[in-house]
Protein backbone atom coordinates (compact mmCIF):
# COMPACT_ATOMS: atom_id res chain seq x y z
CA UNK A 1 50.40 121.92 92.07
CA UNK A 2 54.22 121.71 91.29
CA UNK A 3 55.44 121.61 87.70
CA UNK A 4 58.18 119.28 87.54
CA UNK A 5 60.33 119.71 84.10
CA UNK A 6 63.17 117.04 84.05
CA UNK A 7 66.26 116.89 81.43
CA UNK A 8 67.88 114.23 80.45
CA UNK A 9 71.34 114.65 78.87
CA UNK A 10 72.57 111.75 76.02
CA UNK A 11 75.46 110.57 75.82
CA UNK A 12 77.11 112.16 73.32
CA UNK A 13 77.01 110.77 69.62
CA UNK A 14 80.34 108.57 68.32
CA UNK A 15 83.10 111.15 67.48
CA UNK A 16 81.51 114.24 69.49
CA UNK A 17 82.99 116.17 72.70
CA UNK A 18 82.10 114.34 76.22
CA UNK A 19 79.58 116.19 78.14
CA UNK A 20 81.41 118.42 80.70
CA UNK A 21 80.02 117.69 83.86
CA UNK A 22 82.20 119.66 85.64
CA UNK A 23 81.19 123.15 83.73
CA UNK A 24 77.74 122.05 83.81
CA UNK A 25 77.52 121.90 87.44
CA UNK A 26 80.39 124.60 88.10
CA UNK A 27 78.98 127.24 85.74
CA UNK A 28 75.62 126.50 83.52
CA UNK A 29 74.11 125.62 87.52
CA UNK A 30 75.07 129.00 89.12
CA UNK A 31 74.08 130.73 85.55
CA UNK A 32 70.48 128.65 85.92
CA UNK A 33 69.55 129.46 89.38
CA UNK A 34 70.81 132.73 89.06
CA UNK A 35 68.31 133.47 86.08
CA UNK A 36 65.27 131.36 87.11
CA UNK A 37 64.79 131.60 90.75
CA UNK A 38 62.82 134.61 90.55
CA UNK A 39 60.65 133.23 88.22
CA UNK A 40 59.52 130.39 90.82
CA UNK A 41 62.37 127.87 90.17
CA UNK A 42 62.42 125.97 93.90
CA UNK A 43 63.85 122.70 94.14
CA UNK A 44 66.25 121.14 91.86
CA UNK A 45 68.42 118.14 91.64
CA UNK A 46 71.37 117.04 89.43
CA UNK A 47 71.47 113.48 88.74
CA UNK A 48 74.47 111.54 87.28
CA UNK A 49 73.70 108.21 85.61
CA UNK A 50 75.16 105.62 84.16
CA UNK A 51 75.84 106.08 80.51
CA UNK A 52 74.75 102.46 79.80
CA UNK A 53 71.24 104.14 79.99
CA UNK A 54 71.95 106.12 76.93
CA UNK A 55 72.10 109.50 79.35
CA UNK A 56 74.80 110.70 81.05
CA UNK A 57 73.00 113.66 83.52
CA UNK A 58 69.71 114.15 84.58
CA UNK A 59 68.29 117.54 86.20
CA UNK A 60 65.10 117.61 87.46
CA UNK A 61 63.75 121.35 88.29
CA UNK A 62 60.48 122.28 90.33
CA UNK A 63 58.60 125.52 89.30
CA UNK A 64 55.21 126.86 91.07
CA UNK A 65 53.87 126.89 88.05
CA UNK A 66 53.65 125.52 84.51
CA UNK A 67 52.85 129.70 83.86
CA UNK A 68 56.61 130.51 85.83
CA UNK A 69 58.48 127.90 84.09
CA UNK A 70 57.28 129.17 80.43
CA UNK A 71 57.88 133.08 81.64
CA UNK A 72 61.08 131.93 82.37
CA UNK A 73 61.86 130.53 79.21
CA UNK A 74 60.37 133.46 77.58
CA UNK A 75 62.52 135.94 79.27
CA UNK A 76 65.69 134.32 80.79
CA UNK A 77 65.63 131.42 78.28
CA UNK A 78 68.15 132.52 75.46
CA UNK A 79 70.87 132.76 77.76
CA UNK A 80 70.98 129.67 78.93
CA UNK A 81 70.17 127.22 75.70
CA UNK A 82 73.02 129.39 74.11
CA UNK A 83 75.44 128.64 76.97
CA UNK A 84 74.47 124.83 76.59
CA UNK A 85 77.64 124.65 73.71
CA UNK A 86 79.70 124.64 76.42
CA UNK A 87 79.28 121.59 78.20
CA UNK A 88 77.42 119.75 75.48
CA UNK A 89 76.59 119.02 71.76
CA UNK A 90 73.48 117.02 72.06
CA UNK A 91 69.94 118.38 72.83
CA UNK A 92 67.93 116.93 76.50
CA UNK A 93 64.98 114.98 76.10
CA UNK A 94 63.04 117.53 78.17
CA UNK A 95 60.17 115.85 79.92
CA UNK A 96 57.34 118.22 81.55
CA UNK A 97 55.03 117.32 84.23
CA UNK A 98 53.14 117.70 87.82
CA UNK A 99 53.92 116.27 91.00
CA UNK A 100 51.29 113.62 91.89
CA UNK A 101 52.72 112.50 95.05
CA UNK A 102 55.93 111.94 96.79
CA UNK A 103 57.87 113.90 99.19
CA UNK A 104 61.50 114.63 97.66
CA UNK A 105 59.81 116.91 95.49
């Protein structure tokens, strides 16, 4: 069964730098895929939403494997969470779980 981790982005706090879309999906994407495909990374989608929902992106990532996504982390991790200060200043709710049915994922 699928693991299915999905961020969500806030919008940033009252007096902090907008989140950079543009370098997010220009250069953190590229970086990600990159990195994590070869640890079972498969589908993935970046979502922009309205910032009246208190997010401003959404990415939604599908692993083979709870077991790939945390060996991932483990070993291609750092890299990315430290380039995160360049498109953003707020931490992603990050919201794990398993495909139960569906077919976009």
């Amino acid at each position: 069964m699928s693991t299915v981790v999905t961020l969500l982005f806030p919008v940033p706090s009252a007096g902090a730098e907008a989140f950079d879309s543009d370098y997010y999906i220009n250069k953190h994407l590229p970086l990600g895929l990159k990195a994590w495909s070869k640890y079972g990374l498969g589908k993935w989608s970046i979502i922009k939403l309205n910032p009246e929902t208190g997010y401003v992106m959404q990415t939604i990532m599908v692993w083979e494997s709870a077991e790939a996504q945390a060996l991932a982390m483990k070993e291609a991790g750092a890299e990315l969470l430290g380039d995160m200060k360049n498109f953003t200043t707020e931490k992603p709710l990050v919201v794990p779980g398993v495909s139960a049915a569906g077919d976009l994922i």
